[in-house]
C-alpha atoms as a PDB file:
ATOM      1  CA  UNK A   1      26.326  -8.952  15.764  1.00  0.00           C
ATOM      2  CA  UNK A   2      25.281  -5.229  14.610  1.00  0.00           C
ATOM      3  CA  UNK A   3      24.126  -3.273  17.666  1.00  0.00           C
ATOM      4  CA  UNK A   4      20.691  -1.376  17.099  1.00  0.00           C
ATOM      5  CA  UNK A   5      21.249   2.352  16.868  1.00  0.00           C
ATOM      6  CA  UNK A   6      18.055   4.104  18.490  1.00  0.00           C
ATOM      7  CA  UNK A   7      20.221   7.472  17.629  1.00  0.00           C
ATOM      8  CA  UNK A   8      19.876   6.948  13.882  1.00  0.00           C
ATOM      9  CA  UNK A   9      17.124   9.042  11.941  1.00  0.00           C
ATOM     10  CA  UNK A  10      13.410   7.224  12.097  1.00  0.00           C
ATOM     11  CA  UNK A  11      13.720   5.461   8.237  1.00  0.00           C
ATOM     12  CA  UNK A  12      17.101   4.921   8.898  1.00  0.00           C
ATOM     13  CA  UNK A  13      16.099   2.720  12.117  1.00  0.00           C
ATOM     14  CA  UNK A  14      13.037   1.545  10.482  1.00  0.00           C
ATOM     15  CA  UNK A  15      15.209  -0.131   8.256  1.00  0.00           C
ATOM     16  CA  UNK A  16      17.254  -1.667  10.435  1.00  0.00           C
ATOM     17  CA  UNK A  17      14.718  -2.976  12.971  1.00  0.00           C
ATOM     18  CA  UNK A  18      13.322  -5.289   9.772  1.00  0.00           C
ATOM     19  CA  UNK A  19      14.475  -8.791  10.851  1.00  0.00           C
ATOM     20  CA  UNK A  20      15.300  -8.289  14.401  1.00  0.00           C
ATOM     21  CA  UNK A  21      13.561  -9.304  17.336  1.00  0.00           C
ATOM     22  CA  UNK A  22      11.449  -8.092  19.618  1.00  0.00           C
ATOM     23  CA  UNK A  23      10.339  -9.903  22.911  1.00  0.00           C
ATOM     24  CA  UNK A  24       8.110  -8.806  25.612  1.00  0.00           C
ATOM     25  CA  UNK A  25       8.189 -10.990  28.894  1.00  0.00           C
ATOM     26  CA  UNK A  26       9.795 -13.901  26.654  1.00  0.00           C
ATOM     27  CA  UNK A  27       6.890 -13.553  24.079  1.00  0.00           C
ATOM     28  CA  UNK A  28       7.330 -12.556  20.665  1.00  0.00           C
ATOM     29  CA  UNK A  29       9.267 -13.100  17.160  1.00  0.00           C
ATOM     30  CA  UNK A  30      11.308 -11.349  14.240  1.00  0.00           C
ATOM     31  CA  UNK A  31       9.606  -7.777  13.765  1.00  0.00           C
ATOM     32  CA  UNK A  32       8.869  -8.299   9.695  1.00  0.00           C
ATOM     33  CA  UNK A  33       7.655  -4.479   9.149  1.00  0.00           C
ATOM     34  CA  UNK A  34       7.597  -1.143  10.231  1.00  0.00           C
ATOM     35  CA  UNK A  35       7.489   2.527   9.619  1.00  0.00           C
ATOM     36  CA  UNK A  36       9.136   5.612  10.453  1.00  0.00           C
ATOM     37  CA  UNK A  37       7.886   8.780  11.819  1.00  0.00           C
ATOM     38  CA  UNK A  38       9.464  11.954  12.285  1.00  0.00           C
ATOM     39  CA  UNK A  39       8.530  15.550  13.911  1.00  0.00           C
ATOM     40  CA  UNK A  40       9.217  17.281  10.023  1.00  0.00           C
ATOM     41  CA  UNK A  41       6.171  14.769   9.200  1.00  0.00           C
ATOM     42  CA  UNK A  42       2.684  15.859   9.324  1.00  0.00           C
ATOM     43  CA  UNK A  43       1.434  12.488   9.368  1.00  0.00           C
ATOM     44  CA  UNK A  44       3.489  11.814  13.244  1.00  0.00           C
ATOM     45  CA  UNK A  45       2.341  12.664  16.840  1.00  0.00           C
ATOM     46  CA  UNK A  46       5.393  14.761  16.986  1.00  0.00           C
ATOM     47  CA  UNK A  47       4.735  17.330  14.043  1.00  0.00           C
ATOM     48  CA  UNK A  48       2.410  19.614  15.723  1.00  0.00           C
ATOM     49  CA  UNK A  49       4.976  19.592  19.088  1.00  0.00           C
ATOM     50  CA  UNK A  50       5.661  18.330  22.494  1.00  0.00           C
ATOM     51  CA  UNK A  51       2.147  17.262  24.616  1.00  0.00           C
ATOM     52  CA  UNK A  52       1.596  15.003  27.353  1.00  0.00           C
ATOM     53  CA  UNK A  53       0.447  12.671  25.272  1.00  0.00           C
ATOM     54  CA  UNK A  54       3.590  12.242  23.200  1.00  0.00           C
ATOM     55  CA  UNK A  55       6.270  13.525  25.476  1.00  0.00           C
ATOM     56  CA  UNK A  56       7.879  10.311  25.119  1.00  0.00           C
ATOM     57  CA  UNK A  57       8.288  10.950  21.318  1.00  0.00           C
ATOM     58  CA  UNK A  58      11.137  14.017  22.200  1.00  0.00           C
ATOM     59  CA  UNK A  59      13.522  11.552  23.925  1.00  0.00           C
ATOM     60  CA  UNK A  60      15.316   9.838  25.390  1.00  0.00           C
ATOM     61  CA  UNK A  61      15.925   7.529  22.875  1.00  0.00           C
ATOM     62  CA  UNK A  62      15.430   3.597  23.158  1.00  0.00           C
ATOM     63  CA  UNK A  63      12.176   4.064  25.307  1.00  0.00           C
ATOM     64  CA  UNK A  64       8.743   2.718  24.206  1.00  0.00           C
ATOM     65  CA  UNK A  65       5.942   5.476  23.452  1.00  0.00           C
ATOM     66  CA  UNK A  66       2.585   3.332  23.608  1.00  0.00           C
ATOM     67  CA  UNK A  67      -0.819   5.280  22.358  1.00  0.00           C
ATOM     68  CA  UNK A  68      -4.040   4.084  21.417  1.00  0.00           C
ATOM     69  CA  UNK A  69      -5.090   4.210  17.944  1.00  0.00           C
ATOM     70  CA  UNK A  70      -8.830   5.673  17.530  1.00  0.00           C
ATOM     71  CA  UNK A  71      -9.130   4.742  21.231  1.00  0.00           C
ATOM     72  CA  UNK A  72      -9.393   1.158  20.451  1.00  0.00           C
ATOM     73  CA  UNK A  73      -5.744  -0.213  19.726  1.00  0.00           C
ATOM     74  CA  UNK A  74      -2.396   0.004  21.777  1.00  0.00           C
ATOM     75  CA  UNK A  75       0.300   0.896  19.389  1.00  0.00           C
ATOM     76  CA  UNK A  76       4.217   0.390  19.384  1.00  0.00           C
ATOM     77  CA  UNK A  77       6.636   2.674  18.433  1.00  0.00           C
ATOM     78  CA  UNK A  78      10.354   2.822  19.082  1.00  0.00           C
ATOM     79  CA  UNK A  79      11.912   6.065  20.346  1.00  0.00           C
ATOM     80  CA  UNK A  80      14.650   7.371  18.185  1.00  0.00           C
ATOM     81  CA  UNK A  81      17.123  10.514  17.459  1.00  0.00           C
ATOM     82  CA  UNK A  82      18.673  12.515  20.014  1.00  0.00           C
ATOM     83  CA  UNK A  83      16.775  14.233  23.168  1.00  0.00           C
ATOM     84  CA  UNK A  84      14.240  16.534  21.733  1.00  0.00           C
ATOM     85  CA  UNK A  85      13.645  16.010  18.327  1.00  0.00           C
ATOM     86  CA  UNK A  86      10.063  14.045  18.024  1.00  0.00           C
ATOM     87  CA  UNK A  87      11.007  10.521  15.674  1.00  0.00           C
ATOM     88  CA  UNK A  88       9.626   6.892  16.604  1.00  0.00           C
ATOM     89  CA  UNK A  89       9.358   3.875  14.603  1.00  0.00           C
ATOM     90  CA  UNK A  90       6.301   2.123  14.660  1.00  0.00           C
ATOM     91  CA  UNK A  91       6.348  -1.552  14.611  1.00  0.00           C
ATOM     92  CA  UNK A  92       3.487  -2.665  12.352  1.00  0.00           C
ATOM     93  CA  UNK A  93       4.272  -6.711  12.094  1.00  0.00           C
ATOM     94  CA  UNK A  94       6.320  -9.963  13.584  1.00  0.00           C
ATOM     95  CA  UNK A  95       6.542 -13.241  12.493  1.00  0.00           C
ATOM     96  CA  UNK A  96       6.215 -15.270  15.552  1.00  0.00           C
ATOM     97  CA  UNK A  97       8.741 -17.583  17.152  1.00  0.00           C
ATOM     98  CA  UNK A  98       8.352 -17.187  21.230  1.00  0.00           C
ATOM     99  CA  UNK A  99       5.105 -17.431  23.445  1.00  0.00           C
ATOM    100  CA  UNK A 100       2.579 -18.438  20.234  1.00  0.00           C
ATOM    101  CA  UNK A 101       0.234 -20.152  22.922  1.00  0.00           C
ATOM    102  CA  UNK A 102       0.345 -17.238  24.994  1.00  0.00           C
ATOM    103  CA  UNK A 103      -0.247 -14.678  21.631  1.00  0.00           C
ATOM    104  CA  UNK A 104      -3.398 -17.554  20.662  1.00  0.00           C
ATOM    105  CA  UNK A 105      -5.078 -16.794  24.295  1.00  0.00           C
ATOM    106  CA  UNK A 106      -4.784 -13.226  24.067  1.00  0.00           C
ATOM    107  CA  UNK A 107      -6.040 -12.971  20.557  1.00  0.00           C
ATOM    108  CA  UNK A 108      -8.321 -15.546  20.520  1.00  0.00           C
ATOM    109  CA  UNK A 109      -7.502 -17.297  17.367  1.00  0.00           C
ATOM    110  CA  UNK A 110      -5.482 -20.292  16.095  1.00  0.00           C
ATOM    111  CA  UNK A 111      -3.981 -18.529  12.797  1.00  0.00           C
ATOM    112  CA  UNK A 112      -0.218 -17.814  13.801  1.00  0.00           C
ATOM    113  CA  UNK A 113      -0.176 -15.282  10.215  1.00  0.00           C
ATOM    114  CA  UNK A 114      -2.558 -13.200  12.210  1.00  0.00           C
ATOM    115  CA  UNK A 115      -1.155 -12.972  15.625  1.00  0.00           C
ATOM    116  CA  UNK A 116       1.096 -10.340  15.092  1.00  0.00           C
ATOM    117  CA  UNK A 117      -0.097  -8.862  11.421  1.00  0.00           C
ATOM    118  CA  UNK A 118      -0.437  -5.039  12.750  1.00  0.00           C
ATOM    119  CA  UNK A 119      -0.004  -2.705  15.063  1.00  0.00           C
ATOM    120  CA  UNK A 120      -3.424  -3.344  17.352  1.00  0.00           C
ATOM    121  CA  UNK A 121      -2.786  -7.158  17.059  1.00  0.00           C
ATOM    122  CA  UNK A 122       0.722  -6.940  17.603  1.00  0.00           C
ATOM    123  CA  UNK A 123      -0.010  -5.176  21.444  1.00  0.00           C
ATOM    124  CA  UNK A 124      -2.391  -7.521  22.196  1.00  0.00           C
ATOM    125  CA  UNK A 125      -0.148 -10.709  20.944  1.00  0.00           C
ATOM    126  CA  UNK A 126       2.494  -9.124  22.929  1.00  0.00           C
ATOM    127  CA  UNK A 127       0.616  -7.927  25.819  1.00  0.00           C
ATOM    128  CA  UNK A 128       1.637  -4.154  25.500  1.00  0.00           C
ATOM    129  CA  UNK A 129      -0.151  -1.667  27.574  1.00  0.00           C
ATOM    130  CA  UNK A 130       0.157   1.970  28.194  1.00  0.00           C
ATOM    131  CA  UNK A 131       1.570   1.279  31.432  1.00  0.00           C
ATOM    132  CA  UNK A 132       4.933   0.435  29.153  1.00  0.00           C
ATOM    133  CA  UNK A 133       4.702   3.774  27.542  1.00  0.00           C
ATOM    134  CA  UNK A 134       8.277   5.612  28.168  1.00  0.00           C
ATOM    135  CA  UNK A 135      10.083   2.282  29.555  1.00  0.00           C
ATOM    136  CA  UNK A 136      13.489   1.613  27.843  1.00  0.00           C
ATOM    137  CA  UNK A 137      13.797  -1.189  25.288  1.00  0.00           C
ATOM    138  CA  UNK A 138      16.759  -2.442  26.871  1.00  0.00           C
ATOM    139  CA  UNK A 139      15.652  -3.505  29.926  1.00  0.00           C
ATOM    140  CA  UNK A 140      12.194  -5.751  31.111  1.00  0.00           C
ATOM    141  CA  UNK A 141       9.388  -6.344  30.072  1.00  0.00           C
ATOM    142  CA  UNK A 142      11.514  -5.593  26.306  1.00  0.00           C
ATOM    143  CA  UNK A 143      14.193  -7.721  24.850  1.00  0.00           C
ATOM    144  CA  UNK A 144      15.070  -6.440  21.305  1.00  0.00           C
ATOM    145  CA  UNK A 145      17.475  -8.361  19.589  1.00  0.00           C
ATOM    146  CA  UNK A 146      19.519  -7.239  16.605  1.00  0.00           C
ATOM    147  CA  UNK A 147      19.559  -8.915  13.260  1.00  0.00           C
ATOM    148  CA  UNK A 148      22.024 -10.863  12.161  1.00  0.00           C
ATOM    149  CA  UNK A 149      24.416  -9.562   9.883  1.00  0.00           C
ATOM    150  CA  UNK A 150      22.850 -11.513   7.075  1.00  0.00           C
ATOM    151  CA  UNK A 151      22.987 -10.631   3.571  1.00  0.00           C
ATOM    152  CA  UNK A 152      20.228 -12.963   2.592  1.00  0.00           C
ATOM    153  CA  UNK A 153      17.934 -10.629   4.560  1.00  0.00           C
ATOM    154  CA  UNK A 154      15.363  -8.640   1.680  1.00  0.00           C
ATOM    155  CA  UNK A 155      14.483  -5.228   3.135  1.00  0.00           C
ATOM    156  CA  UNK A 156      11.593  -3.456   0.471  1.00  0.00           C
ATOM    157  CA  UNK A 157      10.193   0.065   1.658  1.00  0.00           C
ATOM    158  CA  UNK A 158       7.159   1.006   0.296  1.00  0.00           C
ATOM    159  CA  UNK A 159       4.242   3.882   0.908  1.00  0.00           C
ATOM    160  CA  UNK A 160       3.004   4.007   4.398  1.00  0.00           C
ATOM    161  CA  UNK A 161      -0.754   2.951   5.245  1.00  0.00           C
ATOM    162  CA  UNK A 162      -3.363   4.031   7.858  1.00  0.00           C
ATOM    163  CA  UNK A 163      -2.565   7.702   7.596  1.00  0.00           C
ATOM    164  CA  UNK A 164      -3.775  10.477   5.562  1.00  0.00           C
ATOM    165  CA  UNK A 165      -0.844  12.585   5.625  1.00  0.00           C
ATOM    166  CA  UNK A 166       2.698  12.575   3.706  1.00  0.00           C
ATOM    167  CA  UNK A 167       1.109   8.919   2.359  1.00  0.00           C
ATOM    168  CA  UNK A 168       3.659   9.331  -0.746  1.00  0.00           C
ATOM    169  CA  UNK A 169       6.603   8.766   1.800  1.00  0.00           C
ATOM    170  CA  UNK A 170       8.643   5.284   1.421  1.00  0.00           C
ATOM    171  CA  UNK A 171       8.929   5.163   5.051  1.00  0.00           C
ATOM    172  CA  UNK A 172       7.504   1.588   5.313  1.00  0.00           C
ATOM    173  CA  UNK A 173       9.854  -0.962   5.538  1.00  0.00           C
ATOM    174  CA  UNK A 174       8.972  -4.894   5.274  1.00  0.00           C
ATOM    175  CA  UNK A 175      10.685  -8.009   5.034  1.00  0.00           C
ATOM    176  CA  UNK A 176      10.619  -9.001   1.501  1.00  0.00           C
ATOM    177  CA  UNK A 177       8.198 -12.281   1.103  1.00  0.00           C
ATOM    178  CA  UNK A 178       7.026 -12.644   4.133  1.00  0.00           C
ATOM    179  CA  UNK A 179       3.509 -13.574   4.895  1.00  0.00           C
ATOM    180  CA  UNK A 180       3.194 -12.041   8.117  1.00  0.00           C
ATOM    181  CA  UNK A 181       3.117  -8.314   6.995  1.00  0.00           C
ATOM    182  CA  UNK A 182      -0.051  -6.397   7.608  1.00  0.00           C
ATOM    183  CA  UNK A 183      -0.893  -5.402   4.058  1.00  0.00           C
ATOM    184  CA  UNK A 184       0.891  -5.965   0.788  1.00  0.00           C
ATOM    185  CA  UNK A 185       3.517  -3.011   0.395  1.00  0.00           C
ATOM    186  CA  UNK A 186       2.187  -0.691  -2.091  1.00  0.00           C
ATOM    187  CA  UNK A 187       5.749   0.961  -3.713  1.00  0.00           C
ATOM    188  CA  UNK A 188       5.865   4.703  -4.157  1.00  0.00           C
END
């Protein structure tokens, strides 16, 4: 089984995080889309430098950074690159597979598609807090599992959404089909 490389550039990772898993305390599914963020990028928490606020961004790698999104939303992102250079991965979507009565309580609805069908509703599914902000993926509350090696996996990168900066970027990465992404993906 390919090992997940939280070392590799932001799109690179974003890629590669489309059909793996992510669990948190035993509850979650196969992560169906994401995007990449990077400190070159005007659009990420990174560009403008190192704050408290995103400290976890510049490393280590493999740690969670957890922010709210206009102060309503807890947000996931995925720590990548080597020590000091601001990149995450954002995980926008999951289909899920683990804990679905658990994800229903929390979000208060029956519809599985919309459990996990962005960022905001992904947290809450999931139960992610800022208290996980800067703990490392590969140990509790997290379990992320790799993909399989599977050539029958579709990966299609399209424009990210949400933002107002570097929108033209094809730094959004779904799983092709599936119809637990958050939006259609709108190509480049």
């Amino acid at each position: 089984m390919p090992r997940i490389d939280f070392r590799a550039p932001s799109a690179e990772l974003a890629r590669a995080l489309v059909g793996a898993s992510l669990f948190v305390e035993g509850v979650g599914g196969r992560i169906v889309e994401t995007e990449a963020y990077d400190e070159s990028d005007p659009a990420s928490h990174s560009f403008a430098g190192k704050t408290a606020r995103n400290a976890v961004m510049f490393g280590p790698p493999g740690r969670a950074y957890v922010y709210r999104s206009y102060g309503i939303h807890w947000c996931l992102n995925f720590v990548c690159l080597a020590e000091g250079h601001g990149a995450g991965v954002l995980i926008r979507a999951l289909e899920p597979t683990a804990g679905i009565e658990r994800m229903r309580e929390r979000r208060g609805l029956p519809d599985e598609r919309l459990l996990c069908s962005g960022p905001g509703r992904l947290c809450q599914a999931l139960g992610v807090t800022h208290a996980m902000n800067g703990l490392r993926l590969d140990r509790a509350p997290f379990r992320v599992v790799p993909r399989a090696d599977d050539a029958s996996i579709a990966v299609a990168a399209g424009t990210r959404i949400g933002i107002s900066k570097s929108r033209d970027l094809a730094w959004r990465f779904a799983l092709a089909g599936s119809r637990f992404l958050s939006k259609p993906l709108r190509l480049p």
